[in-house]
C-alpha atoms as a PDB file:
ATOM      1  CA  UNK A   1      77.741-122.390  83.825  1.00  0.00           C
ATOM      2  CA  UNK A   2      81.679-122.203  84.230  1.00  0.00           C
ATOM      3  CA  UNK A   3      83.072-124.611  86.222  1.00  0.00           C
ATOM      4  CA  UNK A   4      84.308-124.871  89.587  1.00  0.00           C
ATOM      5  CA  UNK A   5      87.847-123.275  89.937  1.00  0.00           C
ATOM      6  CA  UNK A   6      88.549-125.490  93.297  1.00  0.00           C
ATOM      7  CA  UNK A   7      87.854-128.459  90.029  1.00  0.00           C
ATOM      8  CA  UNK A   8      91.141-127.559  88.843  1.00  0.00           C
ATOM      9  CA  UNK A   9      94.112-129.200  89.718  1.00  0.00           C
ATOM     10  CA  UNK A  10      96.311-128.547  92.734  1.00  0.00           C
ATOM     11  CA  UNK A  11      98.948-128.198  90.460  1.00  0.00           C
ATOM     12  CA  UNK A  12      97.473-125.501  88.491  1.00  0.00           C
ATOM     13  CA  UNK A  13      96.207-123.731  91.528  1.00  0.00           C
ATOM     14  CA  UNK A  14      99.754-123.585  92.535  1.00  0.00           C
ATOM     15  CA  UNK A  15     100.815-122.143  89.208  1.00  0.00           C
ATOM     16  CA  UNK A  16      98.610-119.458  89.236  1.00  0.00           C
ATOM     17  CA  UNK A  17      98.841-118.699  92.680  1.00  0.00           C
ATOM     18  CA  UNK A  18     102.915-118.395  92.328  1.00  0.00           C
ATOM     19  CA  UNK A  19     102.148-116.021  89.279  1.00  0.00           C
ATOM     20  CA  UNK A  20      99.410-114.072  91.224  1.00  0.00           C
ATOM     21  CA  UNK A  21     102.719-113.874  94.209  1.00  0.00           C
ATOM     22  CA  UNK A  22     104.676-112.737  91.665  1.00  0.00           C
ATOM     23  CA  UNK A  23     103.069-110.358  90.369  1.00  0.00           C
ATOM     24  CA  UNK A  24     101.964-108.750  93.603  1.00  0.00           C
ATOM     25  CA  UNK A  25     106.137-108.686  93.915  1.00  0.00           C
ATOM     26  CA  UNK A  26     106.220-106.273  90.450  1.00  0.00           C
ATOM     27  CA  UNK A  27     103.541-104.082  92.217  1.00  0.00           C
ATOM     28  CA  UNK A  28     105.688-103.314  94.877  1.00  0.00           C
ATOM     29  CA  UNK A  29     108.776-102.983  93.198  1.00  0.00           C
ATOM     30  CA  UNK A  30     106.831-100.969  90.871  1.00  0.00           C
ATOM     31  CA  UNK A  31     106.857 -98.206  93.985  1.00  0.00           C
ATOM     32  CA  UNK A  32     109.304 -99.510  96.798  1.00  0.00           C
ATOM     33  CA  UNK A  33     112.498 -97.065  95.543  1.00  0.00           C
ATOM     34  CA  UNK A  34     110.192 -94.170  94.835  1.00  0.00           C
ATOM     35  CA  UNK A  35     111.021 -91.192  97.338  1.00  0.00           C
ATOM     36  CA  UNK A  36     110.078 -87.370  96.937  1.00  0.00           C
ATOM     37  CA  UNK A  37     112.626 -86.803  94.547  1.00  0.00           C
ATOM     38  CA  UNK A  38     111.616 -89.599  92.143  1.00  0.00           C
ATOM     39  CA  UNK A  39     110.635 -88.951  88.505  1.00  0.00           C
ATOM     40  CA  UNK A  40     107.221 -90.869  88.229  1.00  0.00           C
ATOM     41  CA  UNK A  41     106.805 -91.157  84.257  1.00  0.00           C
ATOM     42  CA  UNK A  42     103.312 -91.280  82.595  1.00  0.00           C
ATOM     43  CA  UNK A  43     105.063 -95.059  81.440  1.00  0.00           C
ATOM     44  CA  UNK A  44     105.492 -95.772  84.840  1.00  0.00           C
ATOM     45  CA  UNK A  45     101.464 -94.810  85.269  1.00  0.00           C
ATOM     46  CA  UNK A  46     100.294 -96.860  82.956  1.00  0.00           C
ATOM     47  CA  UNK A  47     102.634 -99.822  83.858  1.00  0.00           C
ATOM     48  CA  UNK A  48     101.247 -99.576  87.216  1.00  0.00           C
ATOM     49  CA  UNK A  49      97.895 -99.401  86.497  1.00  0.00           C
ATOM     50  CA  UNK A  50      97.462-102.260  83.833  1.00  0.00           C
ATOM     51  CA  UNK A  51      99.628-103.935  86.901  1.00  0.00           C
ATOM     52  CA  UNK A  52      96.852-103.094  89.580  1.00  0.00           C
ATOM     53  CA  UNK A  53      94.422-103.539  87.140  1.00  0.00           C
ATOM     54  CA  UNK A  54      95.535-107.234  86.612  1.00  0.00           C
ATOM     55  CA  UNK A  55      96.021-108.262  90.133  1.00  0.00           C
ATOM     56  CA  UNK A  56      92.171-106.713  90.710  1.00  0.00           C
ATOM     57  CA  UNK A  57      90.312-108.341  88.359  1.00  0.00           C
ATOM     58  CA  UNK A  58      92.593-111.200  89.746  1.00  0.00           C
ATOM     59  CA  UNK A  59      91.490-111.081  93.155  1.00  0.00           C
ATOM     60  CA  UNK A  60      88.586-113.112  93.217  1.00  0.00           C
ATOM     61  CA  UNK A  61      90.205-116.553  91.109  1.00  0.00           C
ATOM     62  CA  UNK A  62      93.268-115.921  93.569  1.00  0.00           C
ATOM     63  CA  UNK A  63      91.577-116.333  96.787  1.00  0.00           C
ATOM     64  CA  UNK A  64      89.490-119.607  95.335  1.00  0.00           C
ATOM     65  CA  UNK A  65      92.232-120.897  94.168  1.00  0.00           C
ATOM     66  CA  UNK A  66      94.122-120.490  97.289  1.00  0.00           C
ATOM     67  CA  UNK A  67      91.099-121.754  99.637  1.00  0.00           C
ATOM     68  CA  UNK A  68      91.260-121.688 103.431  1.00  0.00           C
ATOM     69  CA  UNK A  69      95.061-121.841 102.936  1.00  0.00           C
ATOM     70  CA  UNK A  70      95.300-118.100 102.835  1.00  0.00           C
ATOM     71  CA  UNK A  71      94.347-116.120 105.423  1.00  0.00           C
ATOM     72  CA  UNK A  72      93.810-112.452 105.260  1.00  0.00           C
ATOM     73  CA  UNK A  73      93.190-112.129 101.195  1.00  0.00           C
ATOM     74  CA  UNK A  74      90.952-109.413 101.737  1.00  0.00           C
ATOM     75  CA  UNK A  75      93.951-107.524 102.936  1.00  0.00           C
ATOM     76  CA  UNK A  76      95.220-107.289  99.051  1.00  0.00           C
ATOM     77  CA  UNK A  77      92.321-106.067  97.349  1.00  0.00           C
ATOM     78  CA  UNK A  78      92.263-103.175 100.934  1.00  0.00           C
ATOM     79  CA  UNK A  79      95.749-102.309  99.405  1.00  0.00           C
ATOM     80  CA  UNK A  80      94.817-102.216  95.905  1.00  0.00           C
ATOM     81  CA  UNK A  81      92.003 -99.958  96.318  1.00  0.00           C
ATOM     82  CA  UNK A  82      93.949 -97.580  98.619  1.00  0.00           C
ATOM     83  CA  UNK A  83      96.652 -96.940  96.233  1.00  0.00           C
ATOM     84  CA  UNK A  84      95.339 -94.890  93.318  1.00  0.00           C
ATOM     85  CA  UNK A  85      98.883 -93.889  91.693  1.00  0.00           C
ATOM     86  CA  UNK A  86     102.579 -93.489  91.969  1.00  0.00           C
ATOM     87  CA  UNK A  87     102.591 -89.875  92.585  1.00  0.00           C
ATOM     88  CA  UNK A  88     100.509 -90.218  95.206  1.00  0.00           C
ATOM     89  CA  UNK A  89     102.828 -93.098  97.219  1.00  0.00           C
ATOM     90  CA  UNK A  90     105.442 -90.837  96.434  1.00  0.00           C
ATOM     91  CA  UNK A  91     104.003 -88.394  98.172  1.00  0.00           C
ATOM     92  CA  UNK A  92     103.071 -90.062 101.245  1.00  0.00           C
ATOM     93  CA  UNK A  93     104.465 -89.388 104.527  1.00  0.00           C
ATOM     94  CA  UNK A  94     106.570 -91.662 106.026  1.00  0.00           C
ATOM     95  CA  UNK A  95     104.488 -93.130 108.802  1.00  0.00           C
ATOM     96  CA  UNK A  96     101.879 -93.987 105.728  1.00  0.00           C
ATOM     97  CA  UNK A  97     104.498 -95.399 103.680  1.00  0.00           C
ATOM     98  CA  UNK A  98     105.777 -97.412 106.329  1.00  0.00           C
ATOM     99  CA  UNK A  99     102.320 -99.322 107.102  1.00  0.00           C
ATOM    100  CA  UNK A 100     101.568 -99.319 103.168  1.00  0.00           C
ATOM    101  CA  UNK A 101     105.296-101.663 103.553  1.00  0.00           C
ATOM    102  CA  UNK A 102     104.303-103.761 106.398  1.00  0.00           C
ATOM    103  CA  UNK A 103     100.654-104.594 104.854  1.00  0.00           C
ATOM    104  CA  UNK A 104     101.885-105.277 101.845  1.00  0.00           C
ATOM    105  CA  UNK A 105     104.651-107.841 103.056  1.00  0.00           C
ATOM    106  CA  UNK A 106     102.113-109.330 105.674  1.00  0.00           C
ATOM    107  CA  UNK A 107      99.721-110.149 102.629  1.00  0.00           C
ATOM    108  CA  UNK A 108     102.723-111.436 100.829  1.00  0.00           C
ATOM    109  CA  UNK A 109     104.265-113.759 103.422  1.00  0.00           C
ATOM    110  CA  UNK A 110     100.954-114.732 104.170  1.00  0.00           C
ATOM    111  CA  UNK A 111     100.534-115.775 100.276  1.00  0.00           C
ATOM    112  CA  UNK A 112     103.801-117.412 100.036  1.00  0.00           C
ATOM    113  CA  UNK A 113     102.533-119.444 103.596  1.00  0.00           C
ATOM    114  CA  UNK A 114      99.390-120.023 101.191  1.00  0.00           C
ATOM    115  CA  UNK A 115     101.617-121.397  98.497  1.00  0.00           C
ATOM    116  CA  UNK A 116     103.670-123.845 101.033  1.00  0.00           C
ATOM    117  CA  UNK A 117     100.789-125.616 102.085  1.00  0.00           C
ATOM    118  CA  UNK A 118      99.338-126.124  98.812  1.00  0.00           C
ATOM    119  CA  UNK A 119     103.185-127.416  97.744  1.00  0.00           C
ATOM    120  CA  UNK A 120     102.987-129.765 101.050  1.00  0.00           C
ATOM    121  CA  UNK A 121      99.571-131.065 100.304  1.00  0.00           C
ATOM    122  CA  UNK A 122     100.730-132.421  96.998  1.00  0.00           C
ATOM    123  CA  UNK A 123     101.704-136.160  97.288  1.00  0.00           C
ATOM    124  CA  UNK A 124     105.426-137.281  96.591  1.00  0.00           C
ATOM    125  CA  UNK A 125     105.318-138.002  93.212  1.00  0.00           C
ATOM    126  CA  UNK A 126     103.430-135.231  91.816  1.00  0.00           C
ATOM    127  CA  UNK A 127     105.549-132.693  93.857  1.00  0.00           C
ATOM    128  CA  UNK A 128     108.343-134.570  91.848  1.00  0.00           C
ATOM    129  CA  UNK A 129     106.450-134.091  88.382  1.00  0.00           C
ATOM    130  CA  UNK A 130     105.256-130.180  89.371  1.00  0.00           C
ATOM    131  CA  UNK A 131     109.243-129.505  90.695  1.00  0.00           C
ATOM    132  CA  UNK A 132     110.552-130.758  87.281  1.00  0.00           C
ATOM    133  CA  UNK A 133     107.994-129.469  85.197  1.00  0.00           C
ATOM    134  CA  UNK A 134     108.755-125.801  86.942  1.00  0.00           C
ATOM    135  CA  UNK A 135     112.632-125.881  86.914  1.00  0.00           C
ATOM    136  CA  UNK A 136     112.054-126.934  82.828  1.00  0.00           C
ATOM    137  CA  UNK A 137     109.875-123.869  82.370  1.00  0.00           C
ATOM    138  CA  UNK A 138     106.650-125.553  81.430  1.00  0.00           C
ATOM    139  CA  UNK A 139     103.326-125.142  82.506  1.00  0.00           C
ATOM    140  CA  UNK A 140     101.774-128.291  83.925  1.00  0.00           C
ATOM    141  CA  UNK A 141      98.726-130.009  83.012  1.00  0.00           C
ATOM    142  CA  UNK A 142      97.116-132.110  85.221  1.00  0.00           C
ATOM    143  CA  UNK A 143      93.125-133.729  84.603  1.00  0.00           C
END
């Protein structure tokens, strides 16, 4: 039986969460400059999909690790499933494009709320330890 992921650590809920933000950033940038006359490459395709694809099977470990400090996750995987491709956000119409936008920046201010109570819950001197460990580049550990 696999463990618990609320077992884990704050700390490494927090890193995975931040990379789970982050990447949910790439998705968007992936299709926030497209417009009609946009070249959407088969590369671009595929880079998109493995990136959906990731932040799907994703979905579930996210929201654990996050807890009740995120509100509205289901709103990511409703995006995720309504975008198929690039051609076919290219080819939305404006008033479509503009609410794909706004949900996907609600879900992603509502992550990044997510991630600042998680950072505010941690006690003094292992926000110290996770804030140096971060601006070194290193992935922290914590039993």
């Amino acid at each position: 039986m696999a463990p618990k992921i609320t077992l884990m650590s704050l700390e490494n809920r927090i890193s995975f969460c931040q990379e789970y933000a982050e990447l949910w950033q790439t998705f968007f940038q992936m299709f926030s400059d497209l417009n009609e006359d946009s070249e959407v490459t088969p590369e671009m395709e595929s880079e998109f999909e493995n990136i959906v694809t990731i932040l799907s099977v994703n979905h579930f470990k996210f929201t654990q690790m996050c807890g009740d400090n995120m509100r509205g996750s289901d709103e990511v995987l409703d995006i995720l499933c309504d975008v198929p491709n690039l051609l076919w956000i290219r080819n939305l119409a404006e008033a479509n494009r503009s609410k794909l936008d706004i949900n996907w920046h609600t879900a992603f201010i509502n992550m990044n709320k997510a991630l600042g109570k998680m950072w505010a819950s941690l006690p003094p001197k292992r926000l110290e330890a996770l804030q140096a460990a971060q601006e070194a580049g290193e992935e922290m550990q914590v039993k």
